[in-house]
C-alpha atoms as a PDB file:
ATOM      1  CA  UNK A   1       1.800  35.753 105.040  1.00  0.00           C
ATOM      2  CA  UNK A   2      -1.289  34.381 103.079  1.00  0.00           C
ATOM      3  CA  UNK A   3       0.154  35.113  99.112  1.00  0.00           C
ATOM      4  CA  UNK A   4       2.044  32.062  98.864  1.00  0.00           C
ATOM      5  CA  UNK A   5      -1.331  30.171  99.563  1.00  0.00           C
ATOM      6  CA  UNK A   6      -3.534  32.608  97.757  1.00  0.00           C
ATOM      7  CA  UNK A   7      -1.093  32.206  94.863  1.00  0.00           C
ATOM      8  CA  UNK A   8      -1.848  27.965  95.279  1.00  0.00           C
ATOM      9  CA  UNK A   9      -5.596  28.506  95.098  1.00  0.00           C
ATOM     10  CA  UNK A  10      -5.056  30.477  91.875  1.00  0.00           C
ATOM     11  CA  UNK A  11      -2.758  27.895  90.371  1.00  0.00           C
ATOM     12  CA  UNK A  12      -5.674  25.074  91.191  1.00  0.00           C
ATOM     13  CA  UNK A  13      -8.272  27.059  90.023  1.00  0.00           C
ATOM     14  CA  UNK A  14      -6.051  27.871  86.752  1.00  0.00           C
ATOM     15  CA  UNK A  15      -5.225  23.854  86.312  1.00  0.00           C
ATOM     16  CA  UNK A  16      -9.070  22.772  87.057  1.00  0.00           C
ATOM     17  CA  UNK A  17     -10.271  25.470  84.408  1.00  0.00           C
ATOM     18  CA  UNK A  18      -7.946  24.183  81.774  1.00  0.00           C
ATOM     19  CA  UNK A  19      -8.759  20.449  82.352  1.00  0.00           C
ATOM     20  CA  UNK A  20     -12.399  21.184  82.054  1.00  0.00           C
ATOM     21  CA  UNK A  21     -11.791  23.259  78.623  1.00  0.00           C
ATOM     22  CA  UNK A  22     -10.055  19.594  77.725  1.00  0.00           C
ATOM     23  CA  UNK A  23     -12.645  17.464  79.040  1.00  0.00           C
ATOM     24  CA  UNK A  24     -15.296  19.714  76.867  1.00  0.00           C
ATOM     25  CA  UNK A  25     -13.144  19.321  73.447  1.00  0.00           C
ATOM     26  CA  UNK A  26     -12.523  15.635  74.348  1.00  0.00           C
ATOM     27  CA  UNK A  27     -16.173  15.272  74.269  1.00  0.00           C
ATOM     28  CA  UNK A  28     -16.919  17.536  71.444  1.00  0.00           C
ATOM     29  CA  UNK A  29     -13.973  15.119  69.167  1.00  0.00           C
ATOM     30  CA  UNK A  30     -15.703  12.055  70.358  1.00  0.00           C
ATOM     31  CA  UNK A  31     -19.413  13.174  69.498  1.00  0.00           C
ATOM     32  CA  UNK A  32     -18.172  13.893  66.221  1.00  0.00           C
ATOM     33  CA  UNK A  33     -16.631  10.701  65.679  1.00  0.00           C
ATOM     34  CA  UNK A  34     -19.319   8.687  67.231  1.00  0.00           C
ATOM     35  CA  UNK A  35     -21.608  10.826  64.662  1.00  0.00           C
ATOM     36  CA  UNK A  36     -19.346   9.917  61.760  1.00  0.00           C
ATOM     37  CA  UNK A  37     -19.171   6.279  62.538  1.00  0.00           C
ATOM     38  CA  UNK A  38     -22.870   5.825  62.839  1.00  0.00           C
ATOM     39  CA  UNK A  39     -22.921   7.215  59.354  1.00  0.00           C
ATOM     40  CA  UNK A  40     -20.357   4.557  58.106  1.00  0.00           C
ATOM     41  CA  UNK A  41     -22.248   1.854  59.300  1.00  0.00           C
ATOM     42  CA  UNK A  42     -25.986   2.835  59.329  1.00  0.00           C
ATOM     43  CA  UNK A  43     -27.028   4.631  56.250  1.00  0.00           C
ATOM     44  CA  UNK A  44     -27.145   2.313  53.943  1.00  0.00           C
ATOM     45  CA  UNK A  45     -29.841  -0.135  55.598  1.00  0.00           C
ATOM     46  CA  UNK A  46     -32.482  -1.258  53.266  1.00  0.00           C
ATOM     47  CA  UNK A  47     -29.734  -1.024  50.737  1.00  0.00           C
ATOM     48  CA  UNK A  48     -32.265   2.239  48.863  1.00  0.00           C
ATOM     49  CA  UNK A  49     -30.120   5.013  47.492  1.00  0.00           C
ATOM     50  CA  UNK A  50     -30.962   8.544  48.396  1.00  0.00           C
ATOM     51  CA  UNK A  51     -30.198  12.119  47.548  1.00  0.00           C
ATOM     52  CA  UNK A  52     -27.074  12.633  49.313  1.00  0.00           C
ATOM     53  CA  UNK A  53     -24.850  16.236  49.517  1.00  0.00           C
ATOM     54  CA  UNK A  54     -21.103  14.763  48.777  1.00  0.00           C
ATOM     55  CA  UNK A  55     -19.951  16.600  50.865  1.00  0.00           C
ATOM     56  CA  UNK A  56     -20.892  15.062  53.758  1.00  0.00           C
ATOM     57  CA  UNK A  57     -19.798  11.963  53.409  1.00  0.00           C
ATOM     58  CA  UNK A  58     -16.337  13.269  52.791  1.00  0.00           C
ATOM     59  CA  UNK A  59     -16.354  15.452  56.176  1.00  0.00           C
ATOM     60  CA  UNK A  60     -17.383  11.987  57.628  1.00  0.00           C
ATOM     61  CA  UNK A  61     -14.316  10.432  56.443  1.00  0.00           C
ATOM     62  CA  UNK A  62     -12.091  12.741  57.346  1.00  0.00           C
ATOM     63  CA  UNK A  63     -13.541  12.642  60.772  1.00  0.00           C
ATOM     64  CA  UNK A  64     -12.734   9.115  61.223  1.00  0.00           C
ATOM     65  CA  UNK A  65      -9.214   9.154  59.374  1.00  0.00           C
ATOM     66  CA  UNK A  66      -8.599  12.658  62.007  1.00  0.00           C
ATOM     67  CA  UNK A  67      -5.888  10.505  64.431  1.00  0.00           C
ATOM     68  CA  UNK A  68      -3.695   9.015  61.197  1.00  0.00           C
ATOM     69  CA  UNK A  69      -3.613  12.817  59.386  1.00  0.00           C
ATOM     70  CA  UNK A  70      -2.580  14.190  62.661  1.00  0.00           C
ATOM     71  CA  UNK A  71      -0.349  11.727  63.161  1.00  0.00           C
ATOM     72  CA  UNK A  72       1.267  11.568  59.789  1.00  0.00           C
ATOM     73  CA  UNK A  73       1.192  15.312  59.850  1.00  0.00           C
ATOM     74  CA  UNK A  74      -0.949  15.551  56.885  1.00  0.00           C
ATOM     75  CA  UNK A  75      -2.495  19.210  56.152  1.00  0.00           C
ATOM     76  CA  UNK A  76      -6.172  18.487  54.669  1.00  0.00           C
ATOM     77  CA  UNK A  77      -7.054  21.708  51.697  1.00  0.00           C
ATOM     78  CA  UNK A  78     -10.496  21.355  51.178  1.00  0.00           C
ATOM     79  CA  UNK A  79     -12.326  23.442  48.106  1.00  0.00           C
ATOM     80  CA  UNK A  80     -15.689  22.603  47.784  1.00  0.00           C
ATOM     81  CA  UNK A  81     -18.212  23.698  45.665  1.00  0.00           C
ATOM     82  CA  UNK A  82     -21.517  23.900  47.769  1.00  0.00           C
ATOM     83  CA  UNK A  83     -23.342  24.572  44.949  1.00  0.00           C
ATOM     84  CA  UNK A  84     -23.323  21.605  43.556  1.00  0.00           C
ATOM     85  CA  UNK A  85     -26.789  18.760  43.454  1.00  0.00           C
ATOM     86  CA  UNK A  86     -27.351  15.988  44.967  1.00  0.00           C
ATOM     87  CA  UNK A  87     -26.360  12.615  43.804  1.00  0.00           C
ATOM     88  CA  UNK A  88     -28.610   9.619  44.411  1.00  0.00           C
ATOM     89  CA  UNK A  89     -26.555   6.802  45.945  1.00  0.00           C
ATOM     90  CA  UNK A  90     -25.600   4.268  48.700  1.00  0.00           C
ATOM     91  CA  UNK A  91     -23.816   6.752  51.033  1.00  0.00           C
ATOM     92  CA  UNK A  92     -22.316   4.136  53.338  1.00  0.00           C
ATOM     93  CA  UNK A  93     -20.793   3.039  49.967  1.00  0.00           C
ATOM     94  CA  UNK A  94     -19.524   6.278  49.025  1.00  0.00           C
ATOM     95  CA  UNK A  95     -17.702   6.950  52.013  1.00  0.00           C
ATOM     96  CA  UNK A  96     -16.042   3.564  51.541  1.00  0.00           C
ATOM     97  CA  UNK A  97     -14.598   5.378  48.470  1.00  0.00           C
ATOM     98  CA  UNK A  98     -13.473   8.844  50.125  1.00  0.00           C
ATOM     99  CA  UNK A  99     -11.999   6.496  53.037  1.00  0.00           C
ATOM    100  CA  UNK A 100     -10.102   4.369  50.755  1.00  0.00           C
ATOM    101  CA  UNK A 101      -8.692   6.986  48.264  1.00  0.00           C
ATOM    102  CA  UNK A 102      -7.756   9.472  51.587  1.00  0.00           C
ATOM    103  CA  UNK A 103      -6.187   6.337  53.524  1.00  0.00           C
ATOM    104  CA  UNK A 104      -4.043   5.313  50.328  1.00  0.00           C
ATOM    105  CA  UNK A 105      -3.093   9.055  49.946  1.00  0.00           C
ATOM    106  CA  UNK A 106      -2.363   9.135  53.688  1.00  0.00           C
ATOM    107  CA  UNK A 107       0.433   5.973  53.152  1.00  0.00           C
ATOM    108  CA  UNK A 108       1.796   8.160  49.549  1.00  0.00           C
ATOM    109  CA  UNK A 109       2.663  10.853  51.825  1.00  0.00           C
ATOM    110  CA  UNK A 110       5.257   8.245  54.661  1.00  0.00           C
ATOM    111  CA  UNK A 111       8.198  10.701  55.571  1.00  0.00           C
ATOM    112  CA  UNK A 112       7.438  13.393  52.974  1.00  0.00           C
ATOM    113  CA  UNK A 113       8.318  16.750  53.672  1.00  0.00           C
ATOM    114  CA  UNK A 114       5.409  18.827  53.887  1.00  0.00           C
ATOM    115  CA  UNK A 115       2.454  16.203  53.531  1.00  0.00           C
ATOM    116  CA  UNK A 116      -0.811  17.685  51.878  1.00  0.00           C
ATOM    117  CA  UNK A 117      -3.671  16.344  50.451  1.00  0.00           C
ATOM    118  CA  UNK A 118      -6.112  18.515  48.538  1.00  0.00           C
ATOM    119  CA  UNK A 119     -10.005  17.551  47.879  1.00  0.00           C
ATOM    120  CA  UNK A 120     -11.936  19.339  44.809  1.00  0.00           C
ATOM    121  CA  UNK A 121     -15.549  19.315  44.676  1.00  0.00           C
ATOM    122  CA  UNK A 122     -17.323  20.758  41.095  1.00  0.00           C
ATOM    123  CA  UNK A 123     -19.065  20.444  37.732  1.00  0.00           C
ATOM    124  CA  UNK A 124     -17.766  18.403  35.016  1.00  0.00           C
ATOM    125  CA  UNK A 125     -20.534  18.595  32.546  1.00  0.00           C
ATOM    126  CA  UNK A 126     -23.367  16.420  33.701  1.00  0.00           C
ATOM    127  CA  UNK A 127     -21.377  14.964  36.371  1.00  0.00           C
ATOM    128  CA  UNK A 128     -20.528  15.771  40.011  1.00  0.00           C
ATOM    129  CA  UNK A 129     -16.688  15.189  40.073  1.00  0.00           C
ATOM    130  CA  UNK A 130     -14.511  15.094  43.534  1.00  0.00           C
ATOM    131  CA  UNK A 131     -10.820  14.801  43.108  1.00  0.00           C
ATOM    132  CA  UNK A 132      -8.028  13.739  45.547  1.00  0.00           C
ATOM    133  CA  UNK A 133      -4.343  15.335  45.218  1.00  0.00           C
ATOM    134  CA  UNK A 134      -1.614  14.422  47.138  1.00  0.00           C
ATOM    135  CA  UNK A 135       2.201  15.692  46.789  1.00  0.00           C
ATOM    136  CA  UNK A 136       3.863  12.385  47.361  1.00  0.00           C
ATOM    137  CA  UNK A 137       6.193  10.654  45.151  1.00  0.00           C
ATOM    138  CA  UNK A 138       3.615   9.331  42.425  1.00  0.00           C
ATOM    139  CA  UNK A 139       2.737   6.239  40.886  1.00  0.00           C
ATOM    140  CA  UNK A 140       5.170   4.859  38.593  1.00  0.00           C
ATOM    141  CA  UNK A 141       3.794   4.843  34.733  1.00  0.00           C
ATOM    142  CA  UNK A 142       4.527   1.728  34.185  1.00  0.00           C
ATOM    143  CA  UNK A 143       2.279   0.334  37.070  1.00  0.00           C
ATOM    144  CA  UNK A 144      -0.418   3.204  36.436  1.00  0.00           C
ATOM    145  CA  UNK A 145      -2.877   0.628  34.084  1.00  0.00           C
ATOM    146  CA  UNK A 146      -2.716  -2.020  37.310  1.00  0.00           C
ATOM    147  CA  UNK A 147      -3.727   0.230  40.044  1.00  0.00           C
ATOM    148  CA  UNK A 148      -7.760  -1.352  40.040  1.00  0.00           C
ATOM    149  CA  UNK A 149      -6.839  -4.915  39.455  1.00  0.00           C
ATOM    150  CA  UNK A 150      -7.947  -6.970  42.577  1.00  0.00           C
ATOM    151  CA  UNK A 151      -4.846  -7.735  44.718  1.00  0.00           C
ATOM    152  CA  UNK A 152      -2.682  -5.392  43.254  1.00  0.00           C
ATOM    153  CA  UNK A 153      -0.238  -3.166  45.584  1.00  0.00           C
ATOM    154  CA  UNK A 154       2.434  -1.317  45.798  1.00  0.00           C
ATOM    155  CA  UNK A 155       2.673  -1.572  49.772  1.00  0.00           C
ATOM    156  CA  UNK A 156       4.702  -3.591  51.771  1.00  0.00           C
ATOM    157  CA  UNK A 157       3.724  -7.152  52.821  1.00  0.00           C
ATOM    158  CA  UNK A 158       1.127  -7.247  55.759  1.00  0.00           C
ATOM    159  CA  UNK A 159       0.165  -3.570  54.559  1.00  0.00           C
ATOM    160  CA  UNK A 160      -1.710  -3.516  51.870  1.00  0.00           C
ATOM    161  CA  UNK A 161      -4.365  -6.064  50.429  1.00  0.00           C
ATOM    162  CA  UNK A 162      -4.765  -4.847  46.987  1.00  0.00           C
ATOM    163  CA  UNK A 163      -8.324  -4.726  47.118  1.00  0.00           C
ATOM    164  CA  UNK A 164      -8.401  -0.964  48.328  1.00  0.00           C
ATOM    165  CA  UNK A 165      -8.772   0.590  44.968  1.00  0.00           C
ATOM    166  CA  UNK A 166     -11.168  -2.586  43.383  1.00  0.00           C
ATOM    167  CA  UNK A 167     -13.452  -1.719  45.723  1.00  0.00           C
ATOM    168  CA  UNK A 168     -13.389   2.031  45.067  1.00  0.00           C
ATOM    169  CA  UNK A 169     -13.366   0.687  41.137  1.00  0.00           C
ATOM    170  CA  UNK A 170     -16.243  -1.772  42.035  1.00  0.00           C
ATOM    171  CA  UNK A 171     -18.404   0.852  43.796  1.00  0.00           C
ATOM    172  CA  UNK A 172     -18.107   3.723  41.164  1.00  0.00           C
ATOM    173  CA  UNK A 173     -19.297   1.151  38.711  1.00  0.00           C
ATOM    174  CA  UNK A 174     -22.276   0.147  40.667  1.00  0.00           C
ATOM    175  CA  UNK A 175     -23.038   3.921  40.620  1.00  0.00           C
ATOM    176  CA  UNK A 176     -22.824   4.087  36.839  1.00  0.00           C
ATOM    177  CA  UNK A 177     -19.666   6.714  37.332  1.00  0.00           C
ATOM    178  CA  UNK A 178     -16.434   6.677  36.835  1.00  0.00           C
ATOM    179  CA  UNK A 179     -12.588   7.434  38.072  1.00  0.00           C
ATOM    180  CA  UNK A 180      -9.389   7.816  37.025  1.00  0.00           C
ATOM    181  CA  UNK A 181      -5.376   8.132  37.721  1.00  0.00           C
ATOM    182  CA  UNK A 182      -3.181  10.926  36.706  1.00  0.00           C
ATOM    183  CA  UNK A 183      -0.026  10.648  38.181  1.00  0.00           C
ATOM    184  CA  UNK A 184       3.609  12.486  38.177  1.00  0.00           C
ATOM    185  CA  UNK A 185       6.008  12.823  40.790  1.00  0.00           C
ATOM    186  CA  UNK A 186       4.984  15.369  43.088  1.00  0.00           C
ATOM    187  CA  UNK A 187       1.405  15.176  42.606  1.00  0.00           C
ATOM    188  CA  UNK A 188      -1.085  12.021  41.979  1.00  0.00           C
ATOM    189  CA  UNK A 189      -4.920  12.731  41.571  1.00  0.00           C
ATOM    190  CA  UNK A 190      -7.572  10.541  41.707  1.00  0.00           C
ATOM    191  CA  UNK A 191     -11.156  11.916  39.609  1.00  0.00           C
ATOM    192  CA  UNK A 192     -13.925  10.223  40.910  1.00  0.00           C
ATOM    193  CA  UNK A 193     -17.362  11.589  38.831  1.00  0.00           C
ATOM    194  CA  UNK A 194     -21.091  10.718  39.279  1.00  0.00           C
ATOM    195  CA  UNK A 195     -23.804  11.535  36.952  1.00  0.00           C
ATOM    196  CA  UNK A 196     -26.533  14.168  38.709  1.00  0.00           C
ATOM    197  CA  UNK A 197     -29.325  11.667  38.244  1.00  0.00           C
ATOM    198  CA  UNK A 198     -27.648   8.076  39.134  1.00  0.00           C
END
């Protein structure tokens, strides 16, 4: 006579444990993305650069951009090289670059089939390079020697600005690096290097 309510008390318990275990990775996304935030906006007080690892600011930016990869069904490949030195820089500045170039790469991908994006970390001679492949449809060649100029897009009206990729241009600059644009249908890069001793 009891089992139908002993079988009640196990279904609550079942549906209490399972909102807890939601609760706990609710908090655990939002600590990380309060975390990530407060490195966007904070680190670069004083406006002194520092010894940064790369990487980190990357992770950040990913962090924040997490809802809009989900969303546009993006899969992230990440291949670092962990080895690599520090880089003295701005970092809040930095991660305006990773945020920019993911975020751009993020629109490239609209109704593909298979969305990726792929970020290299390594050596390139004296440099610390980071590259950022997606498989989308490319950037035409005939627009590729435009992509930096202020208030250039390729995006629809209201969705773009143009000033996406000066920035990132801007920035580099400021760091005495560089970056470039290699582009075909199917896969579009973006180089971004920094000497080891900006």
């Amino acid at each position: 006579e009891q089992l139908p309510v002993v079988f009640e008390w196990l279904k609550n318990m079942l549906v209490a444990d399972k909102v807890v275990e939601e609760i706990q990775s609710s908090v655990k996304k939002i600590a990380g993305l309060v975390s990530a935030m407060k490195n966007f906006t904070y680190m670069d007080q004083g406006m002194d650069k520092q010894f940064i690892n790369i990487h980190q600011g990357i992770r950040d930016s990913l962090t924040v951009l997490t809802h809009k990869l989900k969303k546009s069904g993006v899969e992230v490949l990440e291949e670092y090289d962990t080895s690599l030195p520090k880089i003295k820089a701005l970092p809040g500045q930095l991660n305006q670059i990773w945020t920019n170039l993911l975020d751009n790469a993020i629109d490239a991908l609209s109704g593909k089939d298979k969305p990726q994006i792929k970020i290299t970390t390594q050596k390139d001679g004296g440099c610390v390079e980071v590259i950022i492949t997606d498989n989308g449809p490319g950037v035409p060649q005939e627009i590729q020697s435009r992509v930096f100029e202020p208030f250039f897009t390729t995006k629809e009206i209201g969705k773009g600005t143009g000033l996406g990729l000066d920035v990132v241009s801007q920035i580099v600059r400021f760091h005495r690096g560089s970056v470039k644009l290699s582009s075909v249908p199917g896969k579009t890069s973006f180089s971004v290097s920094f000497p080891q001793n900006s």
